[in-house]
C-alpha atoms as a PDB file:
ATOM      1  CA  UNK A   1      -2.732 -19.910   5.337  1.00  0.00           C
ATOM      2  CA  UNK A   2      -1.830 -22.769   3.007  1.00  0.00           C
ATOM      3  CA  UNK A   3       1.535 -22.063   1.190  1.00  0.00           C
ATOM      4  CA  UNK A   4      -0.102 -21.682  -2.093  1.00  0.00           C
ATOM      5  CA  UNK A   5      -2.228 -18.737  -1.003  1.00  0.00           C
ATOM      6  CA  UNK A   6      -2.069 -15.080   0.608  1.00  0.00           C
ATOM      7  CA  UNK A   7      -4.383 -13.641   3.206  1.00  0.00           C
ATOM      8  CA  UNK A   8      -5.394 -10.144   2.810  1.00  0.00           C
ATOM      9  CA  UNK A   9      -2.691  -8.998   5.567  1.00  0.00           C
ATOM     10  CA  UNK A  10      -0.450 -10.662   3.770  1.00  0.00           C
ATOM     11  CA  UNK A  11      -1.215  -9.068   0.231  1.00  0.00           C
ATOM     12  CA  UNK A  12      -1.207  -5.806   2.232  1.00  0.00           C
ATOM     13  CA  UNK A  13       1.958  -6.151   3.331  1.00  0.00           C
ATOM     14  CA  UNK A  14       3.361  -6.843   0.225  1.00  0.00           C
ATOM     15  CA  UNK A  15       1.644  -3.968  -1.778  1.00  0.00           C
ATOM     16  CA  UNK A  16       4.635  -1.513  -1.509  1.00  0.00           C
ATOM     17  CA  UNK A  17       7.155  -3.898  -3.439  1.00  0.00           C
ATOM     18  CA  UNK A  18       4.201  -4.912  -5.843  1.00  0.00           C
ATOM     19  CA  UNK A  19       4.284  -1.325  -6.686  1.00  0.00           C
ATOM     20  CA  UNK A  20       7.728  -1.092  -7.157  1.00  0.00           C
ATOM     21  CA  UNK A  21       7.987  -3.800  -9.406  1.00  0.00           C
ATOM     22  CA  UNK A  22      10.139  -5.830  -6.508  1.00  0.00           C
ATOM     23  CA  UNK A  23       7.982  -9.122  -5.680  1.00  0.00           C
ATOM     24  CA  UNK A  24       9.932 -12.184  -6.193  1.00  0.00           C
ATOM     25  CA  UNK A  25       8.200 -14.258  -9.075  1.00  0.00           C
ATOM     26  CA  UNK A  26       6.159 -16.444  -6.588  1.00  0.00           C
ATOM     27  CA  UNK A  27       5.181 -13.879  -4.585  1.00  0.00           C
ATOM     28  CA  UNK A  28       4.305 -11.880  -7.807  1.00  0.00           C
ATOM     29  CA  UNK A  29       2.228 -15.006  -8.614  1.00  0.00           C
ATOM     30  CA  UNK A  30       0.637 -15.642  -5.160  1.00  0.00           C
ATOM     31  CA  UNK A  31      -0.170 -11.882  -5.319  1.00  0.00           C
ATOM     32  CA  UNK A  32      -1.889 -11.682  -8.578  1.00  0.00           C
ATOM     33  CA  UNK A  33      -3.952 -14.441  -8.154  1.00  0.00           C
ATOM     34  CA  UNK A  34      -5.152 -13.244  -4.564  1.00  0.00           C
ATOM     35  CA  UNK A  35      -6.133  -9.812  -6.565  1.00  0.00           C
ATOM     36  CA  UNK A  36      -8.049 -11.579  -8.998  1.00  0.00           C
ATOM     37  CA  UNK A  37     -10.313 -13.111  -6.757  1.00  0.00           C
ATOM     38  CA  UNK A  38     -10.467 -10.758  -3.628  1.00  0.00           C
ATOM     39  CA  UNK A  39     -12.605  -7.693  -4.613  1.00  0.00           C
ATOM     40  CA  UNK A  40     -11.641  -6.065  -1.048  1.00  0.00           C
ATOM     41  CA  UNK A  41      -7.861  -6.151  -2.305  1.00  0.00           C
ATOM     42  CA  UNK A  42      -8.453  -4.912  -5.662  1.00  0.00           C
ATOM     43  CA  UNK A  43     -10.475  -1.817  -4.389  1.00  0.00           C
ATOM     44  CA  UNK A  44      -6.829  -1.262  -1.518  1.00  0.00           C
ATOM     45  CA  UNK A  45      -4.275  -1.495  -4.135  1.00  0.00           C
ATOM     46  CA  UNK A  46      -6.032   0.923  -7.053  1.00  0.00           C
ATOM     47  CA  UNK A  47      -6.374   3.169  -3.835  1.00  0.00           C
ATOM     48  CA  UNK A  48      -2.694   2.613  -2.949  1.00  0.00           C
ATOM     49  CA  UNK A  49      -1.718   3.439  -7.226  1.00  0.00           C
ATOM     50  CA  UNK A  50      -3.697   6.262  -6.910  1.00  0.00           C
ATOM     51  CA  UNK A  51      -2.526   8.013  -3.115  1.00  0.00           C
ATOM     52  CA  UNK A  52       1.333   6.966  -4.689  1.00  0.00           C
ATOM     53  CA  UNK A  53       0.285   8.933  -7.615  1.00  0.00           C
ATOM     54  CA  UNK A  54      -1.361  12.184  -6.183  1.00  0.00           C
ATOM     55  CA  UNK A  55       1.343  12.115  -3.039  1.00  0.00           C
ATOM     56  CA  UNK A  56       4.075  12.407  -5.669  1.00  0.00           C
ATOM     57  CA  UNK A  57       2.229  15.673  -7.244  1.00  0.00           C
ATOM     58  CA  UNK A  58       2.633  17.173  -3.736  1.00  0.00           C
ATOM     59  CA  UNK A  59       5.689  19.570  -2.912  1.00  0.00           C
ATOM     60  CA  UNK A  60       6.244  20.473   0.705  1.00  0.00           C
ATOM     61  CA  UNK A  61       5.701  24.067   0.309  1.00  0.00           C
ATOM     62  CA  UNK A  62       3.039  23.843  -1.548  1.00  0.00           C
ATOM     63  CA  UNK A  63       1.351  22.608   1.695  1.00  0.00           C
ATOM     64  CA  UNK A  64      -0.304  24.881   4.375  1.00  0.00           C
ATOM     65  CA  UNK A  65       1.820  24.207   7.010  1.00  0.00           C
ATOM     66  CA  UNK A  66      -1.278  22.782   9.567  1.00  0.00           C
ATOM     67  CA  UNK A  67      -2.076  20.279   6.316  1.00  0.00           C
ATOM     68  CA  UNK A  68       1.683  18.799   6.534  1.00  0.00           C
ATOM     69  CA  UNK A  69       1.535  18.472  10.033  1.00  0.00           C
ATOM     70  CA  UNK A  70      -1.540  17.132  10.328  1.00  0.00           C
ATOM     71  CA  UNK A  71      -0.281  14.599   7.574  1.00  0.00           C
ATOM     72  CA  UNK A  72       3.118  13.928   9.454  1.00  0.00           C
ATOM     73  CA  UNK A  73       0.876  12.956  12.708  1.00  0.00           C
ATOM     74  CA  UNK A  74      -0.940  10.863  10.827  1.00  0.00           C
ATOM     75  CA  UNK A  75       1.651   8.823   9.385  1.00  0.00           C
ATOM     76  CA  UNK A  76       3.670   8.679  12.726  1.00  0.00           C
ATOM     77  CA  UNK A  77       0.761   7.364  14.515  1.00  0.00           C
ATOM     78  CA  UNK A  78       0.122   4.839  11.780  1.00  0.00           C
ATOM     79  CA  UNK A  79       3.943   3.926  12.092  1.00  0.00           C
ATOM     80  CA  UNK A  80       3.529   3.385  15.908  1.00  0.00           C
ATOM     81  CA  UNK A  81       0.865   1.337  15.779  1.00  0.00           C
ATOM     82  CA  UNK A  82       2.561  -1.280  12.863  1.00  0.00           C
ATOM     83  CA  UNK A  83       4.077  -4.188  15.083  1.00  0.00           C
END
């Protein structure tokens, strides 16, 4: 990676502060302009906006009780597998 650019793990990394409004300017910079030209990206962080938006709709009892476990698995194994 050349310092002026991000790789996609990189930008993936970073999507959770980008998000929150938390990237450092030239991050925020590096960031954008990785979005702009990386289709792939684009498509992961409007699905990102929009499983933030839908996941903050959802109330745990609202859940069938298989569904949140199911979803709790999920996100531990993802978890485990993150180095």
């Amino acid at each position: 990676m050349s310092v002026q650019e991000l790789t996609c793990q990189e930008l993936v990394e970073l999507v959770t502060a980008y998000l929150e409004g938390a990237l450092p300017d030239g991050q925020l910079r590096l960031f954008e302009e990785h979005i702009a030209g990386c289709t792939g990206c684009r498509r992961y962080l409007e699905q990102m906006r929009t499983t933030v938006e839908l996941t903050g709709r959802l109330e745990e009892e609202s859940l069938d009780p298989q569904a949140r476990d199911a979803l709790l698995d999920a996100f531990r194994s993802w978890r485990a597998e993150q180095p």
